[in-house]
PDB file of N, CA and C in Angstrom:
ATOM      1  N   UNK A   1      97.721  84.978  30.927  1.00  0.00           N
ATOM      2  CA  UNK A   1      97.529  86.411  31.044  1.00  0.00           C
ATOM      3  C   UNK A   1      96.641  86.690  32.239  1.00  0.00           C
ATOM      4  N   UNK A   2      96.773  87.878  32.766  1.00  0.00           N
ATOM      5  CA  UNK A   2      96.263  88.181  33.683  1.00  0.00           C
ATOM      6  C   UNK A   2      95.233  89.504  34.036  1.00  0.00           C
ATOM      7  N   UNK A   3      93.949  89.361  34.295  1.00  0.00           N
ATOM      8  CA  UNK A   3      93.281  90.193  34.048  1.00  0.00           C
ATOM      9  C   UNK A   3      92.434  91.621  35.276  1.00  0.00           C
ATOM     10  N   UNK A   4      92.758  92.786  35.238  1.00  0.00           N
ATOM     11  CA  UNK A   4      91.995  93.589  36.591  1.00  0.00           C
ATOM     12  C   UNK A   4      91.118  93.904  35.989  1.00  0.00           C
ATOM     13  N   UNK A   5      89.750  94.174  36.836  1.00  0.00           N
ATOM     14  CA  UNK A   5      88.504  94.314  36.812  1.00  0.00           C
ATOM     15  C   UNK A   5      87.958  94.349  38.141  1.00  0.00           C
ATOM     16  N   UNK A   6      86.696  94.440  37.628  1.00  0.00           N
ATOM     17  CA  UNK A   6      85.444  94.475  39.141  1.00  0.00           C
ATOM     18  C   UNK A   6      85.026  93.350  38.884  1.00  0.00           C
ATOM     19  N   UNK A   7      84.448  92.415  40.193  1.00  0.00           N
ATOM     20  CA  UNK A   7      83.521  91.610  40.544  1.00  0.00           C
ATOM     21  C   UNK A   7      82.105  91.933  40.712  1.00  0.00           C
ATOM     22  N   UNK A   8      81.652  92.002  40.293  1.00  0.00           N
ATOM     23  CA  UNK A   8      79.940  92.412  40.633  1.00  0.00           C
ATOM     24  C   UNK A   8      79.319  91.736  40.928  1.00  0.00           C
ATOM     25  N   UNK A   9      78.469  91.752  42.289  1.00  0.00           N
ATOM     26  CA  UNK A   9      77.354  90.714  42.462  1.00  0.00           C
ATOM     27  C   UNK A   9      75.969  91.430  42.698  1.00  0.00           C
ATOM     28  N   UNK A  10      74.845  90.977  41.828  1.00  0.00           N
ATOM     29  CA  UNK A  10      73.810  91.312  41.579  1.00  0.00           C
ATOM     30  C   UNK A  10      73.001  90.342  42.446  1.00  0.00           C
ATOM     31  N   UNK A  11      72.207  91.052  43.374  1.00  0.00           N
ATOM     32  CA  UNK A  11      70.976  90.057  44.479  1.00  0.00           C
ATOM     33  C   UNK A  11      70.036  90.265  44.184  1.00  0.00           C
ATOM     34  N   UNK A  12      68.755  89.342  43.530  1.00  0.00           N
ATOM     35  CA  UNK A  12      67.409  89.235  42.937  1.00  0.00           C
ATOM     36  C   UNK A  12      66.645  88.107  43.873  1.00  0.00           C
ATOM     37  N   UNK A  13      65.745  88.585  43.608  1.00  0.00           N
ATOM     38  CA  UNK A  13      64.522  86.777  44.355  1.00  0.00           C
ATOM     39  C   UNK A  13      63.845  86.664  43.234  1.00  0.00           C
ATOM     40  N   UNK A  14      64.093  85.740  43.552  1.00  0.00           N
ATOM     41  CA  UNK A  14      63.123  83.987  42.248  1.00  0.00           C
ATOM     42  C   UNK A  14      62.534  83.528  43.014  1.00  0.00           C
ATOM     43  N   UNK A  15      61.002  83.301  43.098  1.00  0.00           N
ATOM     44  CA  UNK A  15      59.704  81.995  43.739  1.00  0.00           C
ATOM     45  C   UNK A  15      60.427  82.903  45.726  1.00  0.00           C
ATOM     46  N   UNK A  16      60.457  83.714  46.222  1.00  0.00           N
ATOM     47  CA  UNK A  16      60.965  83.742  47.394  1.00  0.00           C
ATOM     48  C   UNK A  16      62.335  83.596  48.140  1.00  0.00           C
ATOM     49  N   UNK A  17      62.691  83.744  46.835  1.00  0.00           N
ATOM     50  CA  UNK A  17      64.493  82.792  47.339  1.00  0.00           C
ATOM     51  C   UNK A  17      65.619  84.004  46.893  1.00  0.00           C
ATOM     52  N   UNK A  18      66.492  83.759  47.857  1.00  0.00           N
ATOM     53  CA  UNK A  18      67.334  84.960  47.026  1.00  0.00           C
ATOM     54  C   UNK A  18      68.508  84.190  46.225  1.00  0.00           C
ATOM     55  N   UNK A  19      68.944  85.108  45.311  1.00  0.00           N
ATOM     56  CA  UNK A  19      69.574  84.560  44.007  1.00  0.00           C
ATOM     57  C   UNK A  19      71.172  85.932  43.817  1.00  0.00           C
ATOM     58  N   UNK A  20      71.921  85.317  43.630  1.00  0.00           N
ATOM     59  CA  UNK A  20      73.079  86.167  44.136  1.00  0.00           C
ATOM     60  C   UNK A  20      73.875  85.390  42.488  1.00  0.00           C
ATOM     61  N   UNK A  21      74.340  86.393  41.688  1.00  0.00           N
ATOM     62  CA  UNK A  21      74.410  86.366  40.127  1.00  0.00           C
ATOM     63  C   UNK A  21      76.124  87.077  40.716  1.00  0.00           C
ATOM     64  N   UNK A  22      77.099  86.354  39.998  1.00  0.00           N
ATOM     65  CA  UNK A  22      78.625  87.132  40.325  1.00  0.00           C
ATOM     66  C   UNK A  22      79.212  87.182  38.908  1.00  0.00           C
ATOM     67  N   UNK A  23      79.843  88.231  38.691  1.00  0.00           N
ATOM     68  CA  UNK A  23      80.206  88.377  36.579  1.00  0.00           C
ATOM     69  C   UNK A  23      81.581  89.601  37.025  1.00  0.00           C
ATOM     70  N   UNK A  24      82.485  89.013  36.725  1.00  0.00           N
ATOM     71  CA  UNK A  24      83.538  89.625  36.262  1.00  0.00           C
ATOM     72  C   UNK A  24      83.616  90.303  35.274  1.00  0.00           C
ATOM     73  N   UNK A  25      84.084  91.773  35.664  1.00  0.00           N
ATOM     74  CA  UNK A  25      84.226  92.768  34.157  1.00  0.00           C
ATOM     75  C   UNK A  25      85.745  93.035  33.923  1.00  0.00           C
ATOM     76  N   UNK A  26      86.155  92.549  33.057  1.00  0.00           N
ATOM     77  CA  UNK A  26      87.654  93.259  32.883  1.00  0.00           C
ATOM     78  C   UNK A  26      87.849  94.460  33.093  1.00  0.00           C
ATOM     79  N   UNK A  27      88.623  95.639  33.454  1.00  0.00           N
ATOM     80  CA  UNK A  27      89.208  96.965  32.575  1.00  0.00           C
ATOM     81  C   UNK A  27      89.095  97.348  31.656  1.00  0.00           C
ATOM     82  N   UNK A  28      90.117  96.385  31.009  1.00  0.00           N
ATOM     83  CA  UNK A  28      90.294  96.614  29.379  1.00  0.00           C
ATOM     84  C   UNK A  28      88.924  96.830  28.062  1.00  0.00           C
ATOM     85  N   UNK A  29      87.734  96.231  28.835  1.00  0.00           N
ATOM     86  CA  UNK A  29      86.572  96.416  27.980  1.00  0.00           C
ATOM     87  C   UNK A  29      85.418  96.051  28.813  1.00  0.00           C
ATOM     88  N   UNK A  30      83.955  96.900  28.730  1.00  0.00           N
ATOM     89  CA  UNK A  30      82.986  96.554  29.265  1.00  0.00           C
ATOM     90  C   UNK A  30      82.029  95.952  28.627  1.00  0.00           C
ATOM     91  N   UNK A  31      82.472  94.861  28.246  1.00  0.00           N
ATOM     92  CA  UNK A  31      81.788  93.974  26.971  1.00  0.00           C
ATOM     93  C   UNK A  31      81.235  93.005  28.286  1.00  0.00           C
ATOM     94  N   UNK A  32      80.153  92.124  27.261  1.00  0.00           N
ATOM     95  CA  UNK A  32      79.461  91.030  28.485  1.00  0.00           C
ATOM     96  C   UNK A  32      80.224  90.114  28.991  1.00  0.00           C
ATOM     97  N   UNK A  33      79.377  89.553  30.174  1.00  0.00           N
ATOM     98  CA  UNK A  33      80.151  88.481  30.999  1.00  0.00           C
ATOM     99  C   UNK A  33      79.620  87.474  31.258  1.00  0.00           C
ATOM    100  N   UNK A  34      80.418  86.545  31.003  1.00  0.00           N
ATOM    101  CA  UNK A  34      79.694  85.043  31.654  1.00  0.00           C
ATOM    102  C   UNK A  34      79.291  85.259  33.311  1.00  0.00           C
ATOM    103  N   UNK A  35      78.194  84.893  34.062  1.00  0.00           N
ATOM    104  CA  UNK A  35      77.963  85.030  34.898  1.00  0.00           C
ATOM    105  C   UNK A  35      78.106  83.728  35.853  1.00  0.00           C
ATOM    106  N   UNK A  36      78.330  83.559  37.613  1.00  0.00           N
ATOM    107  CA  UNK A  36      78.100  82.602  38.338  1.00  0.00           C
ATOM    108  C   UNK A  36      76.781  83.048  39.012  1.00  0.00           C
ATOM    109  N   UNK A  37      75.857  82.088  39.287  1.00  0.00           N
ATOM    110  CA  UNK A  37      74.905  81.910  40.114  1.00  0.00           C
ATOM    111  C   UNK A  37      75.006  81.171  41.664  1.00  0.00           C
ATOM    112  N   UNK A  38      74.783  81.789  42.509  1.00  0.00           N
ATOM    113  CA  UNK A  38      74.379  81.304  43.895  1.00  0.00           C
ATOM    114  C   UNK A  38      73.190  81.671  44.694  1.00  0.00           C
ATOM    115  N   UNK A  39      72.713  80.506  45.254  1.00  0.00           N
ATOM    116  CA  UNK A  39      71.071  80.569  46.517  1.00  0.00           C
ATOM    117  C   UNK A  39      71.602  80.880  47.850  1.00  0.00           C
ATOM    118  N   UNK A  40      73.086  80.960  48.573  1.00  0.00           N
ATOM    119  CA  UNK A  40      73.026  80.877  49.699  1.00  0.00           C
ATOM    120  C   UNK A  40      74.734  81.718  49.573  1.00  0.00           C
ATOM    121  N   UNK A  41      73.877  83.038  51.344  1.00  0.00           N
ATOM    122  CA  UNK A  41      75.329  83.396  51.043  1.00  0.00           C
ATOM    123  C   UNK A  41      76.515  82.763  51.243  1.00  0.00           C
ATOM    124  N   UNK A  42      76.187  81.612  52.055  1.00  0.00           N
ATOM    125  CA  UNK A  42      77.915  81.396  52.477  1.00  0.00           C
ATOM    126  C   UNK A  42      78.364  80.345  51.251  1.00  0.00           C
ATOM    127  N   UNK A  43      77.687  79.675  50.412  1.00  0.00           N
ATOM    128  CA  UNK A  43      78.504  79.603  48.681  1.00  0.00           C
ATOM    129  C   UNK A  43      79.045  80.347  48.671  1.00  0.00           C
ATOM    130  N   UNK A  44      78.610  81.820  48.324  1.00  0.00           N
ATOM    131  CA  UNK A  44      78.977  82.758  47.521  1.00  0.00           C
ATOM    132  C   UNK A  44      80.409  83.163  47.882  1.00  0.00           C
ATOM    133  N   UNK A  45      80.222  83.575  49.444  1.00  0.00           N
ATOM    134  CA  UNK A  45      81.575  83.594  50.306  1.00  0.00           C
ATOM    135  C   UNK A  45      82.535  82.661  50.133  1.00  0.00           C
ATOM    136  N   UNK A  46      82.154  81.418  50.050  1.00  0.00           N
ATOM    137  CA  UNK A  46      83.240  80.467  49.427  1.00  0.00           C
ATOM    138  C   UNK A  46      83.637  80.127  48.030  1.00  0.00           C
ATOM    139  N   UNK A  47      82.871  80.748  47.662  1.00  0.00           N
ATOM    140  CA  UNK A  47      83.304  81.334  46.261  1.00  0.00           C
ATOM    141  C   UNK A  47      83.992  82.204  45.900  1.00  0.00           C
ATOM    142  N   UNK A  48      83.831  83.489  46.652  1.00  0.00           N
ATOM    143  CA  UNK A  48      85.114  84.465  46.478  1.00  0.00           C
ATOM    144  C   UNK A  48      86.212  84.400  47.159  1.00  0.00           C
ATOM    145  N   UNK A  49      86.079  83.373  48.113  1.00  0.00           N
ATOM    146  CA  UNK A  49      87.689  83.321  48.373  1.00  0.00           C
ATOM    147  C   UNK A  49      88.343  82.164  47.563  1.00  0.00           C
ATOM    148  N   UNK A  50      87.646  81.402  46.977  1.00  0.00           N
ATOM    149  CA  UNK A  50      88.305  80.692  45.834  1.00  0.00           C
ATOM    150  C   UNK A  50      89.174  81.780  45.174  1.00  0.00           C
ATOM    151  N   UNK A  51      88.649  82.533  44.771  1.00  0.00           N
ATOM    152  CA  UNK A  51      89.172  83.691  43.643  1.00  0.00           C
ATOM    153  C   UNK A  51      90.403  84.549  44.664  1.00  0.00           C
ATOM    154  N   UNK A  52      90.565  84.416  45.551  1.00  0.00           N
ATOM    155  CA  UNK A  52      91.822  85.135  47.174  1.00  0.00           C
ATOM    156  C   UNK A  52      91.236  86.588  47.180  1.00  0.00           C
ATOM    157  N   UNK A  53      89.780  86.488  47.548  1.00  0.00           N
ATOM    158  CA  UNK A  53      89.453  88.114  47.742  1.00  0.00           C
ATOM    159  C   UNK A  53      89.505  87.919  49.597  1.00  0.00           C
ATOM    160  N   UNK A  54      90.279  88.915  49.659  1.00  0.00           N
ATOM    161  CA  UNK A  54      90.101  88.881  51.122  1.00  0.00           C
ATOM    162  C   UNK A  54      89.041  88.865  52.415  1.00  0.00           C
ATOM    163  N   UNK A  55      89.252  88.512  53.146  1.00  0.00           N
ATOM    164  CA  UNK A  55      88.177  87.498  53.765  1.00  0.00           C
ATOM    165  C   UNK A  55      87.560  88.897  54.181  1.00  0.00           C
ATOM    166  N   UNK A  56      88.250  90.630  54.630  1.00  0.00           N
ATOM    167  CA  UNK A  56      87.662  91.452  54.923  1.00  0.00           C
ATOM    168  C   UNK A  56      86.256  91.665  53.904  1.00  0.00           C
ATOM    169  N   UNK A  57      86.900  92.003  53.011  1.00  0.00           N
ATOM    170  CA  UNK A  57      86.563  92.376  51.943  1.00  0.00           C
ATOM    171  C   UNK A  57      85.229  91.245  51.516  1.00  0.00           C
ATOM    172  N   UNK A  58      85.198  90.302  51.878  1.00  0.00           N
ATOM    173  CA  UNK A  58      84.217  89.043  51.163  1.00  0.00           C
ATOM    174  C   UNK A  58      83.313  89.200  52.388  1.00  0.00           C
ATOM    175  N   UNK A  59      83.713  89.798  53.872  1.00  0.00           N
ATOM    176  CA  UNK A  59      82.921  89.745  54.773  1.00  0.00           C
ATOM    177  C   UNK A  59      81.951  91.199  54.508  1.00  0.00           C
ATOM    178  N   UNK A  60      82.475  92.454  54.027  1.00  0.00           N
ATOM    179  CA  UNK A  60      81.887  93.547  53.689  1.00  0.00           C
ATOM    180  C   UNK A  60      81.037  93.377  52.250  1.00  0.00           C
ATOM    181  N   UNK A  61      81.193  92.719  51.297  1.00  0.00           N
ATOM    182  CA  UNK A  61      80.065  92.022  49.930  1.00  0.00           C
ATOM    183  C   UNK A  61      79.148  91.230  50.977  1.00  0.00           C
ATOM    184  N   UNK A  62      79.298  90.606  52.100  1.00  0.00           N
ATOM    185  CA  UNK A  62      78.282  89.331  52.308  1.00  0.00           C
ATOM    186  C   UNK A  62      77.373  90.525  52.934  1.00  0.00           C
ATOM    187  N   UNK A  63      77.599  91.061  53.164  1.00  0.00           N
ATOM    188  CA  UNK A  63      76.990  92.023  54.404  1.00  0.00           C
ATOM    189  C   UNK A  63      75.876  93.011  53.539  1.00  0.00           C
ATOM    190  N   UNK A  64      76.392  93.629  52.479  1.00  0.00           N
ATOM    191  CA  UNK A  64      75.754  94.635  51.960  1.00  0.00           C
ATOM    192  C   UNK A  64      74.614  93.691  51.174  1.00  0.00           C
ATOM    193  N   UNK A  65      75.569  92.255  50.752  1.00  0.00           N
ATOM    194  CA  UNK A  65      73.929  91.237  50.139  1.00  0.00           C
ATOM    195  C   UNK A  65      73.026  91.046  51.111  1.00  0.00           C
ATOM    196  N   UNK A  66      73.203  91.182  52.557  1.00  0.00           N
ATOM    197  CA  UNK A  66      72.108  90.703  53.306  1.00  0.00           C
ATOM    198  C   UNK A  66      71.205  91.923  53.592  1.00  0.00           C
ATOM    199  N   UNK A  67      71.977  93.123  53.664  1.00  0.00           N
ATOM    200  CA  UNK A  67      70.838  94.440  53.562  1.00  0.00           C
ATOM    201  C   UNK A  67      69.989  94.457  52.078  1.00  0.00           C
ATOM    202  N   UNK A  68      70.168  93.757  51.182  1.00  0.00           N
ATOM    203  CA  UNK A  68      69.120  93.733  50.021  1.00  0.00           C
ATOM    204  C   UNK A  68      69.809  94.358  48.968  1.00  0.00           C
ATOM    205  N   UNK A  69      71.112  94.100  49.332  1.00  0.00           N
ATOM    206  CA  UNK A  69      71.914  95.547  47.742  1.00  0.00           C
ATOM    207  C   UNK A  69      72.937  95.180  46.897  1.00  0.00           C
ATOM    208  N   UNK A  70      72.998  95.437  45.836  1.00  0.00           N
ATOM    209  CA  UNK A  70      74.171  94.371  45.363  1.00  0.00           C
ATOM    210  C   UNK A  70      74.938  94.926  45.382  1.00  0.00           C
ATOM    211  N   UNK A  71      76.486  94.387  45.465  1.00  0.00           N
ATOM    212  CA  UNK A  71      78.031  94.708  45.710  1.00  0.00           C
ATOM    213  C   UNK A  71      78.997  94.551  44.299  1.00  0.00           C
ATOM    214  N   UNK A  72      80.471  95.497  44.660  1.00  0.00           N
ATOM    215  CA  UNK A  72      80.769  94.959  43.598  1.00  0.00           C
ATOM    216  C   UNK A  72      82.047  94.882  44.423  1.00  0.00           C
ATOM    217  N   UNK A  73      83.385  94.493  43.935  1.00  0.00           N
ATOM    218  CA  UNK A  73      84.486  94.397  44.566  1.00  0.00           C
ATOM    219  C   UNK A  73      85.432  94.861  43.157  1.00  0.00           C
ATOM    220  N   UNK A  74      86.429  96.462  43.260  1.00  0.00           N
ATOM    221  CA  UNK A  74      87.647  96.706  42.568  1.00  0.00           C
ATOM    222  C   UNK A  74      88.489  96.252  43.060  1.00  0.00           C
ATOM    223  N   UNK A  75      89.564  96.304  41.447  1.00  0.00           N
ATOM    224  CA  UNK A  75      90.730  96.165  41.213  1.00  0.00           C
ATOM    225  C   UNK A  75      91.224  94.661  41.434  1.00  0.00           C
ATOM    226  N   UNK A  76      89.963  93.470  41.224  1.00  0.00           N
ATOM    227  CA  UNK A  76      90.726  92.242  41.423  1.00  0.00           C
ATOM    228  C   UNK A  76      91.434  91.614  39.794  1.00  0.00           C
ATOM    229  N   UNK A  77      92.044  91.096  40.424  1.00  0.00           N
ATOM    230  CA  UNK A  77      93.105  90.390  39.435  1.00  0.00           C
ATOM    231  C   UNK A  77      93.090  89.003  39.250  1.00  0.00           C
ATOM    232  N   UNK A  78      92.252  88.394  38.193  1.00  0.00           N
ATOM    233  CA  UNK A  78      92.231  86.782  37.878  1.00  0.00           C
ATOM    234  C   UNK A  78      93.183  86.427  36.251  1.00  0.00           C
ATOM    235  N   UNK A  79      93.688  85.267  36.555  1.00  0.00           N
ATOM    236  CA  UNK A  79      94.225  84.790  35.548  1.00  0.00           C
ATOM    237  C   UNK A  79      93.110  84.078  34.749  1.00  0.00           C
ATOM    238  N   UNK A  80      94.113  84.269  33.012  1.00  0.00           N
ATOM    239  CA  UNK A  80      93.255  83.415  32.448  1.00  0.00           C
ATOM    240  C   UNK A  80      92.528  81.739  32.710  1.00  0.00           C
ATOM    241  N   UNK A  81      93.317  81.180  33.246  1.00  0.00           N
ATOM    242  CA  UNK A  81      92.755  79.867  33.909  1.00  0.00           C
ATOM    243  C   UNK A  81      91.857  80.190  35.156  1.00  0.00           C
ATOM    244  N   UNK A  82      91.516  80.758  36.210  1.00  0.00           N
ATOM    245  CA  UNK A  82      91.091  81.153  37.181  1.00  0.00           C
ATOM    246  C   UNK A  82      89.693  81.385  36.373  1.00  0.00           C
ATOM    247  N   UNK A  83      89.890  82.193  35.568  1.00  0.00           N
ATOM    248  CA  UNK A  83      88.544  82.780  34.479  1.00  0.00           C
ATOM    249  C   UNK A  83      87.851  81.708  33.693  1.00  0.00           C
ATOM    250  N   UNK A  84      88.388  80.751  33.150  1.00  0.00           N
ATOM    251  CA  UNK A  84      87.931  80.049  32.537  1.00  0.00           C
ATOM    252  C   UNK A  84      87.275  78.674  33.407  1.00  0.00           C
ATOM    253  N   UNK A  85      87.941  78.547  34.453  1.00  0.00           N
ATOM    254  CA  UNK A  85      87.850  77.560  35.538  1.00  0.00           C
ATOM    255  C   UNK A  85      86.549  77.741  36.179  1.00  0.00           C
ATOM    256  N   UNK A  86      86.707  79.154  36.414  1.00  0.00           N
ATOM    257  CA  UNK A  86      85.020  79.788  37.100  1.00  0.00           C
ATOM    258  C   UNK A  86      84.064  80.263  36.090  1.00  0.00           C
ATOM    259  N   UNK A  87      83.941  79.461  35.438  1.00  0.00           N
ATOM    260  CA  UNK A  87      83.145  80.446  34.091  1.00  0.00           C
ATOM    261  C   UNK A  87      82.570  81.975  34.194  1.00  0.00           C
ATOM    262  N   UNK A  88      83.701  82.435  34.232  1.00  0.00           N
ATOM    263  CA  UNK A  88      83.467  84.003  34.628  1.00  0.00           C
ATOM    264  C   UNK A  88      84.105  84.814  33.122  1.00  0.00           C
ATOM    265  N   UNK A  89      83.850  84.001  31.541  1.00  0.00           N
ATOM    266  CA  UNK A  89      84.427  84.931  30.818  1.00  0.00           C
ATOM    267  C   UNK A  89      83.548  86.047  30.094  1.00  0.00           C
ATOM    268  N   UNK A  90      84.719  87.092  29.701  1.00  0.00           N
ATOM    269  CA  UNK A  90      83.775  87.761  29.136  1.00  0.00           C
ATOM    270  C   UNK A  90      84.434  87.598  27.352  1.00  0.00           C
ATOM    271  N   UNK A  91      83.788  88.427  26.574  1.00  0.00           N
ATOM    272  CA  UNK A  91      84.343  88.528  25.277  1.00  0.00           C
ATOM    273  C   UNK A  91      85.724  88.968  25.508  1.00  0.00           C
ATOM    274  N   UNK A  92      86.213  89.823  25.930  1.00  0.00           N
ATOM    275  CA  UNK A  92      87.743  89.730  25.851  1.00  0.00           C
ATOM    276  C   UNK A  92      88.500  88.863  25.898  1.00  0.00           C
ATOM    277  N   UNK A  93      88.371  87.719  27.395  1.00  0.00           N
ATOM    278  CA  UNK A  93      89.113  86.772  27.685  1.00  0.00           C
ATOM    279  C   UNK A  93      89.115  85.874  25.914  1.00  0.00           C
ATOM    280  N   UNK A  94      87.851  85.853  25.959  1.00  0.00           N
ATOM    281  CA  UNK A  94      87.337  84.396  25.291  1.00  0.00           C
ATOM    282  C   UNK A  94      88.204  85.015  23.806  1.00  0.00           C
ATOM    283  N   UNK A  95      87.844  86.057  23.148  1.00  0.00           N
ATOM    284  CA  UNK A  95      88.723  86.646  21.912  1.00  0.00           C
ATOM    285  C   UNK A  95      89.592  86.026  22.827  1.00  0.00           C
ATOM    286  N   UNK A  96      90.633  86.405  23.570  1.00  0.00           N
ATOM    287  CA  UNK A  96      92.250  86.131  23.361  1.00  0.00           C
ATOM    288  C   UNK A  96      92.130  84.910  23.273  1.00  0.00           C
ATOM    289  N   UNK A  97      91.376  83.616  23.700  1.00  0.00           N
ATOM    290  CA  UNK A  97      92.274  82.520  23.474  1.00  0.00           C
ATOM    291  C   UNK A  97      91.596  81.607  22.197  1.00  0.00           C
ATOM    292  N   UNK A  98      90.684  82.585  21.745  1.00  0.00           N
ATOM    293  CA  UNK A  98      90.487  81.746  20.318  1.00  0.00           C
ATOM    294  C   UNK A  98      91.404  82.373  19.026  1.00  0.00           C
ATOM    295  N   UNK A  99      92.219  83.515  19.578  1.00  0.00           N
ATOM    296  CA  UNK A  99      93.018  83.998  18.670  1.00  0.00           C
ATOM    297  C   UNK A  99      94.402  83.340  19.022  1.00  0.00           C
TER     298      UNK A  99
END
C-alpha cells in the first residue's frame, strides 16, 4: 500500500550541534510518527533522495534548515516497505500490517 503525506523536518541543537529530526505524517491520520534523526545536512539530503524527493525540492528543505527553520515537504508518496525500511511509521501504517 501506498501512502501521501508530509515530510517534516524539525532543526534543534543538542551540546552545540545541530540535530535535524525527519517524521512522516500520512493524510489519512495525524496520529504519531516514528521519527529519523540526522547531525549533518548533507545525510539528511541523502536521505531524502533515498525516499525520490526531488533534488529541487531537497535543495529548497536543505536551505531553509541552514537559515535555522524547519521544513516540511507535501504530497509525498511512500510505500509500505519504503516506510518500514526507513523507520518512518506512524500508527496507521503499523495498524495496517498488524491487522
Amino acid at each position: 500500500m501506498k501512502y501521501q503525506g508530509t515530510l517534516g523536518v524539525h532543526a534543534t541543537v543538542s551540546e552545540d550541534t545541530p540535530v535535524f529530526d525527519v517524521f512522516f505524517a500520512p493524510n489519512v491520520d495525524k496520529s504519531a510518527c516514528n521519527s529519523r534523526r540526522f547531525r549533518e545536512l548533507q545525510e539528511l539530503g541523502e536521505f531524502l533522495e533515498t525516499l525520490e524527493v526531488q533534488h529541487e525540492v531537497v535543495a529548497k528543505t536543505l536551505e531553509e534548515l541552514r537559515k535555522g527553520r524547519s521544513a516540511s515537504i507535501e504530497n509525498i508518496v511512500l510505500s509500505d516497505e519504503v516506510i518500514f525500511d526507513q523507520g518512518l511509521d506512524s500508527t496507521v501504517t503499523l495498524n495496517r500490517r498488524i491487522n
